[in-house]
Protein backbone atom coordinates (compact mmCIF):
# COMPACT_ATOMS: atom_id res chain seq x y z
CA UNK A 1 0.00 0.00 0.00
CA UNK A 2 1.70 3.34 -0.95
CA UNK A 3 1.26 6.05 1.52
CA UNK A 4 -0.29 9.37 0.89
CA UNK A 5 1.69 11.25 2.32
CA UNK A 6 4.44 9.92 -0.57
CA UNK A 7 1.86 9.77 -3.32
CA UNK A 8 0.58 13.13 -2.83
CA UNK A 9 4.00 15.25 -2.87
CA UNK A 10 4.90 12.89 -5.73
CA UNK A 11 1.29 14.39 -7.66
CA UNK A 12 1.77 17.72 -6.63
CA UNK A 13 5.61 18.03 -7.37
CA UNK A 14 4.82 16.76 -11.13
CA UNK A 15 1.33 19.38 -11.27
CA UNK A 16 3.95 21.90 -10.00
CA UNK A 17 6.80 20.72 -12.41
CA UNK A 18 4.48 20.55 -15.32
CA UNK A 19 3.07 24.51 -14.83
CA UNK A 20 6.63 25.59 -14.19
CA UNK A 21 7.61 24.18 -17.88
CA UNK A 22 4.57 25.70 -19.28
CA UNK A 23 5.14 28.66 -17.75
CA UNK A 24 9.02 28.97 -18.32
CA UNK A 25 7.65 27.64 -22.26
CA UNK A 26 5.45 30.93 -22.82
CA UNK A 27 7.99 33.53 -20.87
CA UNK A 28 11.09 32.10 -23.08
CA UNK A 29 8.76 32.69 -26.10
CA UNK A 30 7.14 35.75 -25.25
CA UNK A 31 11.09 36.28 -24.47
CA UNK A 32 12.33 35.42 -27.92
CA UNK A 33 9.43 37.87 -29.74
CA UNK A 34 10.22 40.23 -27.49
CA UNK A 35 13.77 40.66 -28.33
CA UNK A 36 13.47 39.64 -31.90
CA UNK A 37 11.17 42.95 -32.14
CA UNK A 38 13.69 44.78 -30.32
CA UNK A 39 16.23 43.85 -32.39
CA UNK A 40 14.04 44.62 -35.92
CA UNK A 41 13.35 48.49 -34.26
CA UNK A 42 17.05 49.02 -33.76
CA UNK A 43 18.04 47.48 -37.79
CA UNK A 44 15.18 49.89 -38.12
CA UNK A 45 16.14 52.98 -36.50
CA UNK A 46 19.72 52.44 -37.51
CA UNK A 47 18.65 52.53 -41.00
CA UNK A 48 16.94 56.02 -40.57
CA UNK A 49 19.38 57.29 -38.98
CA UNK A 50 22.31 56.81 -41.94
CA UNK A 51 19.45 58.11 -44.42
CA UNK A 52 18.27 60.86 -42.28
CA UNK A 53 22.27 61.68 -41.86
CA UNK A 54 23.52 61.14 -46.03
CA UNK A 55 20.64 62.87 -47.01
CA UNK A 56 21.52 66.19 -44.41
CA UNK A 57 25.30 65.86 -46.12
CA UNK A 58 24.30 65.12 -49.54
CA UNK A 59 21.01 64.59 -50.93
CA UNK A 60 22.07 63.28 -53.99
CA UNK A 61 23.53 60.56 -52.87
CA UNK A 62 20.20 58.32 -52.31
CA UNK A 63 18.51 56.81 -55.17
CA UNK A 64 15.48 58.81 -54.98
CA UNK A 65 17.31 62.15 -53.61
CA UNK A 66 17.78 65.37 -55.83
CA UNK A 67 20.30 66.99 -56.78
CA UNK A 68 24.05 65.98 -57.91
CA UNK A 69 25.66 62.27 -57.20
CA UNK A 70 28.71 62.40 -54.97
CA UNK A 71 31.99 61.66 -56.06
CA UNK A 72 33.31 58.15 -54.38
CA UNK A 73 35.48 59.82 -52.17
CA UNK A 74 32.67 62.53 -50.97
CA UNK A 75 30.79 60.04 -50.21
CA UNK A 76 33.49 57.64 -48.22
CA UNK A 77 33.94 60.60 -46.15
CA UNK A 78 30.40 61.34 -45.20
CA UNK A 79 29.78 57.15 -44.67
CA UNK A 80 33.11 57.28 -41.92
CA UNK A 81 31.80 60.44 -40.41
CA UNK A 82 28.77 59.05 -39.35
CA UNK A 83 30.55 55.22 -38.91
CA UNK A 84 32.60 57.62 -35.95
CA UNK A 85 29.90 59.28 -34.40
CA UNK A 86 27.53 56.10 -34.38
CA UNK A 87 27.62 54.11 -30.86
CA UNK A 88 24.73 52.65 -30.81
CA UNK A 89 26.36 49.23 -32.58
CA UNK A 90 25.44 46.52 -29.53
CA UNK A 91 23.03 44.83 -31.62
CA UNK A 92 23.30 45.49 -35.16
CA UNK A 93 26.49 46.04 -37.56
CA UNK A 94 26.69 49.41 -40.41
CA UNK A 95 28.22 48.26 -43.48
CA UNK A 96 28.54 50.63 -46.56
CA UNK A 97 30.01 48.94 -49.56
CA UNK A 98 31.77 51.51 -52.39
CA UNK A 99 32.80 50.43 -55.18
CA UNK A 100 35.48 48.32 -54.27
CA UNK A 101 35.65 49.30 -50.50
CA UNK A 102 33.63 47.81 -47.27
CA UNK A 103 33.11 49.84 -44.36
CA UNK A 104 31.87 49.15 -40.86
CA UNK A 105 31.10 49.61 -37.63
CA UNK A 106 34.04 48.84 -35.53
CA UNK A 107 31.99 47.07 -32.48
CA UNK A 108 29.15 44.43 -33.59
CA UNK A 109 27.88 41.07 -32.34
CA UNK A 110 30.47 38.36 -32.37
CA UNK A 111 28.48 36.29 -34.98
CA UNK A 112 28.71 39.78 -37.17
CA UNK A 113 32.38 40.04 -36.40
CA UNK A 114 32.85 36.51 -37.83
CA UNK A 115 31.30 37.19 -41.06
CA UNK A 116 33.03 40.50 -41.71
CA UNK A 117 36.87 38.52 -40.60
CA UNK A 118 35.67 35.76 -43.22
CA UNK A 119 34.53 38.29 -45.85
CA UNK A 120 31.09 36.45 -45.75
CA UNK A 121 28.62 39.58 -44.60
CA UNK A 122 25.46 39.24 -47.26
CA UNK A 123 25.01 42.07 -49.80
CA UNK A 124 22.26 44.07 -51.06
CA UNK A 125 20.26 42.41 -53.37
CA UNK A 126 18.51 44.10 -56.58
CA UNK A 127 14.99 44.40 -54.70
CA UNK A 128 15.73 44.04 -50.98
CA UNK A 129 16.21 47.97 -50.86
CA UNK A 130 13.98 49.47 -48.02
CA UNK A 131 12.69 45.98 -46.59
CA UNK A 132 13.48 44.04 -43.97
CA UNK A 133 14.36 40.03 -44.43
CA UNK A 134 15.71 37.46 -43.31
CA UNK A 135 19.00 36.20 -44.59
CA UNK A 136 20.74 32.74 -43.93
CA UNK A 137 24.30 33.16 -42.92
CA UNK A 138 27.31 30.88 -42.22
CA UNK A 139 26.63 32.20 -38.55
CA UNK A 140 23.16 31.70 -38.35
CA UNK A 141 20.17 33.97 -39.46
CA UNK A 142 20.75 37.32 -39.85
CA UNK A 143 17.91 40.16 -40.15
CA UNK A 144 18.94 42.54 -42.79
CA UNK A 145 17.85 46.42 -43.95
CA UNK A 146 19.23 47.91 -47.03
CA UNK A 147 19.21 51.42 -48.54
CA UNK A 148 21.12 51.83 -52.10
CA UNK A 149 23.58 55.10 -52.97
CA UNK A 150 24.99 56.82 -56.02
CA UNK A 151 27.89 57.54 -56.70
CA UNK A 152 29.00 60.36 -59.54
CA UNK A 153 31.37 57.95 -61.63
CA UNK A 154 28.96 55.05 -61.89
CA UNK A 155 30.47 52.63 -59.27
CA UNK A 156 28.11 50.72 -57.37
CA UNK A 157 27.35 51.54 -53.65
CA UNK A 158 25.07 50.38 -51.01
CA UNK A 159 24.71 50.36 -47.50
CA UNK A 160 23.19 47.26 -45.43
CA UNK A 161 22.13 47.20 -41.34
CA UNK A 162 22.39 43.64 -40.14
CA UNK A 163 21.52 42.41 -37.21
CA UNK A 164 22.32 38.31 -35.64
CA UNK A 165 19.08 36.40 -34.85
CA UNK A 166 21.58 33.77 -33.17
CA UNK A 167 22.58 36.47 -30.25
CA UNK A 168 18.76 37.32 -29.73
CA UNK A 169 18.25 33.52 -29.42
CA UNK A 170 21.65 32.83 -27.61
CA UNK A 171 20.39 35.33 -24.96
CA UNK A 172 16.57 34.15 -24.90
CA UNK A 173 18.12 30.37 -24.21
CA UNK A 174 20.32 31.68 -21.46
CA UNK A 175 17.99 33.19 -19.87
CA UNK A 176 15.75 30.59 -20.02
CA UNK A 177 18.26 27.82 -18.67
CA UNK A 178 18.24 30.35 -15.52
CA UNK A 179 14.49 30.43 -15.17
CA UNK A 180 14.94 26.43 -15.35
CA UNK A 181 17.43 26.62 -12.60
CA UNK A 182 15.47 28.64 -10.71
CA UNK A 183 12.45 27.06 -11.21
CA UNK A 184 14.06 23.33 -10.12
CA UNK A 185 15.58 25.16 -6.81
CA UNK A 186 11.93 26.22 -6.56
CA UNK A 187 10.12 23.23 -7.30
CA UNK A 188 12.72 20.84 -4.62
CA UNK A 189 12.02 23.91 -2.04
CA UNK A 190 8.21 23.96 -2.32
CA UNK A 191 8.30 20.23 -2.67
CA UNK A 192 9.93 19.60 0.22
CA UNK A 193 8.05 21.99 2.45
CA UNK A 194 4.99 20.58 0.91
CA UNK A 195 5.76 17.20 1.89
CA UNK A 196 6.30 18.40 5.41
CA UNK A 197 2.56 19.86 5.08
CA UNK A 198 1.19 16.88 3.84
CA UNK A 199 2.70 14.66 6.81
CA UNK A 200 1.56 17.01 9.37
CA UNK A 201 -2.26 17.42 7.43
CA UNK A 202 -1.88 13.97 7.27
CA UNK A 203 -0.82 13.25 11.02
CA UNK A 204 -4.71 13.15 12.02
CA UNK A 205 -5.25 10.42 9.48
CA UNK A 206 -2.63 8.32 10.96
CA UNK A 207 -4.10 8.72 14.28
CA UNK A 208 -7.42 7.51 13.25
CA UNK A 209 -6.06 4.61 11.22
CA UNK A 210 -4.52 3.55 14.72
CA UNK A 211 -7.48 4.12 16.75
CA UNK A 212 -9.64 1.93 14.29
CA UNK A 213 -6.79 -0.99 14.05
CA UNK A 214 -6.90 -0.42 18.49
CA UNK A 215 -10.38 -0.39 19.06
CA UNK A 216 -11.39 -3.83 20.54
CA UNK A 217 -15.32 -4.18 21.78
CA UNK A 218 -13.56 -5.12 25.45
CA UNK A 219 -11.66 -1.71 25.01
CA UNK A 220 -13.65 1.26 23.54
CA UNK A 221 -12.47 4.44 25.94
CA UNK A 222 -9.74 5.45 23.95
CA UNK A 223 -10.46 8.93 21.53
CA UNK A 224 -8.69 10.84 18.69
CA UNK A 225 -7.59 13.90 19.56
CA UNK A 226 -9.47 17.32 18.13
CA UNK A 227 -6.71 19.62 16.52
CA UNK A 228 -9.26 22.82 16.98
CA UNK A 229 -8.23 24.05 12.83
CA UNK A 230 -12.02 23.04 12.17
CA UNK A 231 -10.78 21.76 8.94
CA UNK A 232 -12.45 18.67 7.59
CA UNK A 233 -10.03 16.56 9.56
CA UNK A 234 -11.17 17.81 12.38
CA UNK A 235 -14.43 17.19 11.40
CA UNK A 236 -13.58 13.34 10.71
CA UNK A 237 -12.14 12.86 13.70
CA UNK A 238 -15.27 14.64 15.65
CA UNK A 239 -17.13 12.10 13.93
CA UNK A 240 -15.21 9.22 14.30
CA UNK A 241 -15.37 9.95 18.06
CA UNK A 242 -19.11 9.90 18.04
CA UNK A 243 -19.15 6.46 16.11
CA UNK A 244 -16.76 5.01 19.17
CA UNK A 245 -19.42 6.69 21.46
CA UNK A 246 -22.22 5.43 19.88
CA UNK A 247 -20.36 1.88 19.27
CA UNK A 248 -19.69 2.08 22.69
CA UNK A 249 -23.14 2.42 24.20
CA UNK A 250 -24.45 0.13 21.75
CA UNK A 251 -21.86 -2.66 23.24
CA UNK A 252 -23.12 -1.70 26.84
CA UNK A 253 -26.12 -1.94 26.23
CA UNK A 254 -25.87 -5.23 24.37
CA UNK A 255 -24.47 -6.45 27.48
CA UNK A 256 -27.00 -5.33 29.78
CA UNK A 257 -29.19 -6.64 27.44
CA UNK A 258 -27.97 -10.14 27.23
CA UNK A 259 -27.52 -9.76 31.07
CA UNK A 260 -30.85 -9.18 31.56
CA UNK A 261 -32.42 -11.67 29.56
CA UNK A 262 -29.78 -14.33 31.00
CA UNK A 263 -31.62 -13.45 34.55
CA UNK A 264 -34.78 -13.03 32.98
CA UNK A 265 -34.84 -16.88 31.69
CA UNK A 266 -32.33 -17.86 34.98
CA UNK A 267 -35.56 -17.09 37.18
CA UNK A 268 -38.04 -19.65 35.93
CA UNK A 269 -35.55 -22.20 34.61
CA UNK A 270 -34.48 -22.40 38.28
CA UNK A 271 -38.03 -22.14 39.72
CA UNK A 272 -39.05 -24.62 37.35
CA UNK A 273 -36.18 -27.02 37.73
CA UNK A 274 -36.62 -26.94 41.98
CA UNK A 275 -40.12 -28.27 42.10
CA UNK A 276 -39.08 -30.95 39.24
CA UNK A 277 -36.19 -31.84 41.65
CA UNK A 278 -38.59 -32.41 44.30
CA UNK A 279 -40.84 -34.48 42.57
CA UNK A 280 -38.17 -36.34 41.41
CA UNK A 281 -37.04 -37.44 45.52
CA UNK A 282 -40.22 -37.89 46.22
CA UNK A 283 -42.54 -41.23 47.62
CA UNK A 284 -45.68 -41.86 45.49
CA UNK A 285 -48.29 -40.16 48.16
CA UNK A 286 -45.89 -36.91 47.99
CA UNK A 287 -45.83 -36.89 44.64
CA UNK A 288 -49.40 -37.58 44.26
CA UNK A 289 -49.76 -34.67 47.09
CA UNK A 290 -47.10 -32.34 45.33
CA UNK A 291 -47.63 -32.40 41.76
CA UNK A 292 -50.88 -30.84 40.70
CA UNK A 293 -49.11 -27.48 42.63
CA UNK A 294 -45.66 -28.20 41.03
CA UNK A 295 -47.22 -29.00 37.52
CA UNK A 296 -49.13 -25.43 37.93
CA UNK A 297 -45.70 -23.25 38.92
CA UNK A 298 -43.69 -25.33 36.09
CA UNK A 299 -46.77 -24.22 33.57
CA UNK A 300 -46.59 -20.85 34.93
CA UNK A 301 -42.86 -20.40 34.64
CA UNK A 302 -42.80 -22.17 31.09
CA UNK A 303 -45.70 -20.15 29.57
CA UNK A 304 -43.69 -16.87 31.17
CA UNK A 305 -40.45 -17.69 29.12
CA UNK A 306 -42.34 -18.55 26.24
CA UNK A 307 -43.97 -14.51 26.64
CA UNK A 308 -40.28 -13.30 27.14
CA UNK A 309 -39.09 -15.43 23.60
CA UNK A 310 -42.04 -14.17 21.94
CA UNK A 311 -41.36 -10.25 22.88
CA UNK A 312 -37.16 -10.62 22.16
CA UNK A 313 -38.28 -12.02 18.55
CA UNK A 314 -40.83 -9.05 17.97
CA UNK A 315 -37.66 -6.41 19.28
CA UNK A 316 -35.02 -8.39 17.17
CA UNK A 317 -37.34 -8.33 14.20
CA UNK A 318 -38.26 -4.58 14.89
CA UNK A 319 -35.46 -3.09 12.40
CA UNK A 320 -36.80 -5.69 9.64
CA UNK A 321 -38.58 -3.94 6.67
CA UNK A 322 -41.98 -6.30 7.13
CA UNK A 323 -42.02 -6.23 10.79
CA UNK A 324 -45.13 -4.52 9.75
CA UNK A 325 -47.24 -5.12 6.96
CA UNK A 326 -49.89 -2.36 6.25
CA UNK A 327 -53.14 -2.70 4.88
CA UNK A 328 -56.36 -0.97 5.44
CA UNK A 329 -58.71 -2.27 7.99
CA UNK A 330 -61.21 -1.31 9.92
CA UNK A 331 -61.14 -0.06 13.73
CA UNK A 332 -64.97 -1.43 14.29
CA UNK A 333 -63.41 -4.76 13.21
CA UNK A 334 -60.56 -4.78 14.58
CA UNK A 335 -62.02 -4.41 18.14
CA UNK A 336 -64.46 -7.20 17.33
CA UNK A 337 -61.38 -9.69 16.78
CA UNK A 338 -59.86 -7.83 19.59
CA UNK A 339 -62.30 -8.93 21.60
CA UNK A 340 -62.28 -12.91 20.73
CA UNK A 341 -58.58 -12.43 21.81
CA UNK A 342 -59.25 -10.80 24.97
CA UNK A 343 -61.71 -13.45 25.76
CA UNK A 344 -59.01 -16.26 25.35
CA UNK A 345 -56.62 -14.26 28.02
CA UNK A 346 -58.47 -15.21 30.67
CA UNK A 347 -57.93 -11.43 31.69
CA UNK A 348 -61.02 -10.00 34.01
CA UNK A 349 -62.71 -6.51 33.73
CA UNK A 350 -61.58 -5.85 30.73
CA UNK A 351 -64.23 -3.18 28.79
CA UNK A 352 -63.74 -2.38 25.25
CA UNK A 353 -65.93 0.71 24.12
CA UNK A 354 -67.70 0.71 21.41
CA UNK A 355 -66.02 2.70 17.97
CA UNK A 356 -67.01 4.34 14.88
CA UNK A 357 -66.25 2.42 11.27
CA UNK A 358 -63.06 4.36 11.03
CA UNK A 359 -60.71 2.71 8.35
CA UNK A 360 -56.81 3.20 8.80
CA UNK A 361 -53.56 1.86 7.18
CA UNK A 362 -51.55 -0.48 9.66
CA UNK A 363 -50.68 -3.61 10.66
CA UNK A 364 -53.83 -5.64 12.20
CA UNK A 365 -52.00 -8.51 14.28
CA UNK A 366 -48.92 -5.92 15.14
CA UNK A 367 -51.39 -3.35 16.32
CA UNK A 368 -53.44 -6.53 18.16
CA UNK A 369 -49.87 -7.31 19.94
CA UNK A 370 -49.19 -4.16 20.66
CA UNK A 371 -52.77 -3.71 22.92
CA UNK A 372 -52.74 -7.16 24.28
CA UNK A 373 -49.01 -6.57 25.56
CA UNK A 374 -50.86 -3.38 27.39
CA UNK A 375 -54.00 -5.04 28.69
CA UNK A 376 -51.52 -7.82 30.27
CA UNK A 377 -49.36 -5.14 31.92
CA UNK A 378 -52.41 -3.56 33.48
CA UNK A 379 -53.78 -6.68 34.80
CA UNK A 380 -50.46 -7.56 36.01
CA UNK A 381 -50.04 -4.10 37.66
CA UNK A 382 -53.08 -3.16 38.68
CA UNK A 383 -55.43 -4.34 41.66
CA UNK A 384 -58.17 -7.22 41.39
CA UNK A 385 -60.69 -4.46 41.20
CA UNK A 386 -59.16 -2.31 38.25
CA UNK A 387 -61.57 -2.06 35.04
CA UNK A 388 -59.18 -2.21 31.94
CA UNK A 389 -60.73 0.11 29.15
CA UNK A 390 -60.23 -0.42 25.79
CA UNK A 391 -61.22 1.83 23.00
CA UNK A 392 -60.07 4.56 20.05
CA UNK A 393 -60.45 8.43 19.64
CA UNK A 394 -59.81 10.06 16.24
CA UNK A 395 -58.73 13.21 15.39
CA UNK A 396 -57.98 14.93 12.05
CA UNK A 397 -54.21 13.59 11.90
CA UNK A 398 -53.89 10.44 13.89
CA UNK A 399 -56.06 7.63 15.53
CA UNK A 400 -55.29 6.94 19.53
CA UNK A 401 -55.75 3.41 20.74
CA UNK A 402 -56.07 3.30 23.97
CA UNK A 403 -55.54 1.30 27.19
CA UNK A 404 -56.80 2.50 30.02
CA UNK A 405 -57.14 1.05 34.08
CA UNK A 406 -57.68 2.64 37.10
CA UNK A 407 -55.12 1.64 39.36
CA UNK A 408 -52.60 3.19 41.58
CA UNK A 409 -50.65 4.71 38.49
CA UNK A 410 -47.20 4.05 37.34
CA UNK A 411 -44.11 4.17 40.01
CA UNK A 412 -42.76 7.65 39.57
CA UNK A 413 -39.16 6.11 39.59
CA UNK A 414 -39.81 4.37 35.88
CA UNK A 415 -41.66 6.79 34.60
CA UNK A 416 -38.51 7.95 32.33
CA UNK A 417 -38.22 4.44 31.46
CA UNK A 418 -40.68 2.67 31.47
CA UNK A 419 -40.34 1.84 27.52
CA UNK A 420 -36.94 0.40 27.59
CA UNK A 421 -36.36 -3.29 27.81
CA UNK A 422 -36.42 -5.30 30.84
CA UNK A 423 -37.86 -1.65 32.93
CA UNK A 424 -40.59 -3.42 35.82
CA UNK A 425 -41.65 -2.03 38.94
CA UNK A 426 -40.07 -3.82 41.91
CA UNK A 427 -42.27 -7.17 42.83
CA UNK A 428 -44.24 -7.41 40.25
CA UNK A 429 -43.41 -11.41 39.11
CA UNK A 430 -45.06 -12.85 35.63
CA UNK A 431 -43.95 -9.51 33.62
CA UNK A 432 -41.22 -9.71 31.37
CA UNK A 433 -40.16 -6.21 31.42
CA UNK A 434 -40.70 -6.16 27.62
CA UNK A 435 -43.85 -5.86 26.78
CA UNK A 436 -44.00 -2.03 26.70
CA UNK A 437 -40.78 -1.89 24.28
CA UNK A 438 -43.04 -4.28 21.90
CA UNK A 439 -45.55 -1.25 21.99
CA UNK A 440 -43.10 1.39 21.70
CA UNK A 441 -41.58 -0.39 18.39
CA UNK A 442 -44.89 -1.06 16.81
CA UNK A 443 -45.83 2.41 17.25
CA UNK A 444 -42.58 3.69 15.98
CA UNK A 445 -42.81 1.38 12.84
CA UNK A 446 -46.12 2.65 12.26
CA UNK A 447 -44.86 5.94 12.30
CA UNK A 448 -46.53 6.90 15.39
CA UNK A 449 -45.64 7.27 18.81
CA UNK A 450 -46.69 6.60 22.60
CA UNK A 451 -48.76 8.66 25.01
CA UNK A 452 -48.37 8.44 28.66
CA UNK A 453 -50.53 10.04 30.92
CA UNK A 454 -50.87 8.46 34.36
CA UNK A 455 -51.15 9.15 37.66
CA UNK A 456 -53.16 8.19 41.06
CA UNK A 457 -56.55 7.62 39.60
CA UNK A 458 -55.28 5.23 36.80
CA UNK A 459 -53.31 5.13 33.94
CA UNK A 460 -53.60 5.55 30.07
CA UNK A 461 -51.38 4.48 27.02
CA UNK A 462 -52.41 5.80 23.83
CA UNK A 463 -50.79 4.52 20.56
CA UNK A 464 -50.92 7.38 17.88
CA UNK A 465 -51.44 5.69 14.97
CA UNK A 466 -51.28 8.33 11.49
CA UNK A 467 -54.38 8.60 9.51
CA UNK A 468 -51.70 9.71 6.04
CA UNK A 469 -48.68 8.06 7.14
CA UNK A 470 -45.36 9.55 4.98
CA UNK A 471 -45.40 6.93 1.61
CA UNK A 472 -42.07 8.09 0.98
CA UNK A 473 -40.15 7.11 4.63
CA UNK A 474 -37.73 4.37 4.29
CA UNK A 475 -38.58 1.05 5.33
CA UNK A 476 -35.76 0.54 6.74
CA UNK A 477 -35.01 1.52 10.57
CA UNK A 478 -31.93 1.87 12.85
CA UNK A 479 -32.91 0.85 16.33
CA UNK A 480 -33.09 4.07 17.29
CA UNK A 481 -35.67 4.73 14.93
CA UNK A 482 -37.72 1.30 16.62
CA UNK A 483 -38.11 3.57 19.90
CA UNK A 484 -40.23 6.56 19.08
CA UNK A 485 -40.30 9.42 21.84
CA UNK A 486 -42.42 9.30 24.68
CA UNK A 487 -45.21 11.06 24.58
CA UNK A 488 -46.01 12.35 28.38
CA UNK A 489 -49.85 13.83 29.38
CA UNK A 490 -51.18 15.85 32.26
CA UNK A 491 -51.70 13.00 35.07
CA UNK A 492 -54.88 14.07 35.74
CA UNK A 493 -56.72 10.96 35.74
């Protein structure tokens, strides 16, 4: 596995190295125009000048000037009176050619110098009078300006300004070869300082690579540390910590789940197992004398396990996209099936109320669960003399179906709780402290929620059940999403 912080200088070294060589491409060529133009006004302005200065001494002496010719020696002398005088030679070379004779500037371009030492300096040609070429040299190109004399006894005379393309270049490539130098000092400078960015950005990462290789389920305590830039590293890291948080309720949790329910099924397993024991030592008149009570505890204790394995199935299957499956039905017909089922309880004083046909969209034996799980927690709870109500208001929203006892009320010190698994009040034997979580997932998968209101004249739970419920909400829940928030009313029953 490569590392990033070695792949990433390596990518941003070569996008670095790759802009400098553009860049160092376009400022050598804008480089090379530059001083090629440069070196075309001075040929140029040279030119001018010897016209501008032969025509002031003698006017005949251009082509197109009036007046007399020069003799060749007039015009020798006014050609090395101006070859004196002219400094300006850096980039360009004068040469005047008389008859026989070649004059020049006495300082020119080395290239320049070579041509005039090897008699090869180019001539003016029959039509390159007044324009500026191009001319291909021993030494390299050479840009050239002509302007053609007279001369009073017929011998031919011009006079040429050249100047070398190959210095113009020559310079352009050295100072390109120092932008490349400078650029490569740059380019190992920022590349190295970038590389120490990258491994400190990077430092984080590490850090949360090794607390996700560290983190063991027997050993969650252990955090990244914040860096306070509020950079998106930071923000990883904030979130990272969260999932160990969250990971590490979950685990507790788990564990006092799987406690509980280990002491949950520990209870009547033992019970159970005793009186079997005791049958099992036992004489025939004892056993004839013992076993119609034992028989009834063992039934009790087995048909309270198999209520506590029914409940963990409906929580483990509450996350489950067909936990529920909706359909329309009808309240009025519901509570007549309801009531066959209450019936085979064996629960006493239980009252359901009579309901308008209102037709909803839920799950008919979920939502049956659900209100059997709370009639058997009232009759478990409440006193032989508590009438267990049983009935539905509407509203424009949402349907409430209601359980409803009047009893002492719910212990104030599970109020908070009393929705969460394995939550009882103290003595109360038969209840598998799970029944009310059953509720409190059905609701939430029905996209409802539950409504507590209790106090000392009795107590209600209400599931809100949505007339429109949301088509579009995912089917799929987290187990938070299985717990929907309790509702809490007024106790003012």
């Amino acid at each position: 596995m490569r590392s990033l912080q070695i792949r990433l200088p390596l990518i941003a070294i070569a996008v670095l190295a790759l802009s400098l060589a553009v860049s160092a491409f376009i400022v050598f060529e804008a480089l090379l125009l530059t001083s090629e133009g440069r070196l075309d006004d001075s040929v140029e302005g040279e030119s001018l000048r010897l016209r501008e200065f032969i025509a002031l001494a003698s006017p005949g002496a251009l082509e197109d000037g009036q007046g007399g010719a020069p003799s060749e020696a007039e015009l020798t002398e006014i050609v090395e009176r101006f070859l004196d005088q002219d400094d300006r030679s850096a980039q360009y070379m004068t040469v005047v050619r008389i008859g026989g004779q070649l004059f020049t500037t006495a300082d020119a371009p080395g290239a320049l110098e070579l041509l005039r030492d090897g008699g090869q300096l180019p001539s003016l040609g029959a039509s390159d009078a007044g324009q500026l070429t191009t001319v291909d040299t021993p030494q390299g190109e050479v840009r050239l300006l002509g302007l053609a004399l007279s001369v009073a006894d017929g011998d031919d005379a011009s006079a040429v300004v050249l100047g070398s393309l190959d210095d113009v270049r020559t310079k352009a490539y050295i100072a390109l070869g120092r932008i490349s130098t400078a650029a490569a000092i740059g380019l190992l400078l920022a590349g190295a300082l970038l590389a120490w960015v990258i491994r400190r950005m990077l430092r984080p990462l590490n850090e949360l690579a090794t607390a996700a290789r560290d983190a063991e389920l027997e050993h969650l305590g252990d955090r990244v540390e914040l860096r306070g830039r509020g950079d998106e590293v930071d923000e990883l890291a904030r979130e990272f910590n969260r999932m160990l948080d969250r990971l590490e309720a979950s685990v507790f949790e788990q564990r006092r789940f799987m406690s509980a329910i280990s002491h949950e099924l520990r209870t009547p397993i033992t019970i159970a197992r005793g009186h079997l024991d005791l049958l099992d030592g036992a004489s025939g008149d004892e056993i004839a004398a013992q076993a119609p009570e034992a028989i009834g505890l063992v039934r009790d204790e087995l048909l309270r396990m198999q209520r506590l394995v029914t409940d963990l199935m409906a929580l483990g299957r509450a996350a489950d996209d067909d936990f529920v499956i909706p359909e329309h039905i009808s309240l009025r017909d519901f509570f007549d099936e309801l009531l066959l089922r209450v019936v085979g309880l064996g629960t006493r004083n239980v009252v359901i109320e009579p309901t308008d046909d209102i037709n909803i969209v839920a799950d008919p034996d979920r939502l049956a669960q659900a209100i059997l799980n709370l009639i058997v927690n009232a009759d478990l709870h409440a006193k032989s003399h508590t009438t267990i109500r049983v009935g539905c208001t509407a509203s424009p929203d949402n349907v409430a179906l209601f359980v409803s006892d009047d009893g002492a009320g719910v212990d104030a010190a599970i109020r908070e709780t009393l929705f969460e698994p394995f939550v009882k009040a103290e003595g109360r034997r038969g209840s598998t402290g799970l029944g009310l979580s059953v509720v409190s997932a059905i609701a939430a998968a029905h996209q409802g929620a539950v409504w507590l209101d209790t106090g000392p004249k009795g107590t209600t739970v209400s599931l809100l059940i949505p007339l429109h419920p949301n088509p579009r909400r995912s089917p799929n829940r987290s187990p938070e999403q299985t717990q929907p928030a309790l509702i809490r009313g007024q106790a003012t029953r």
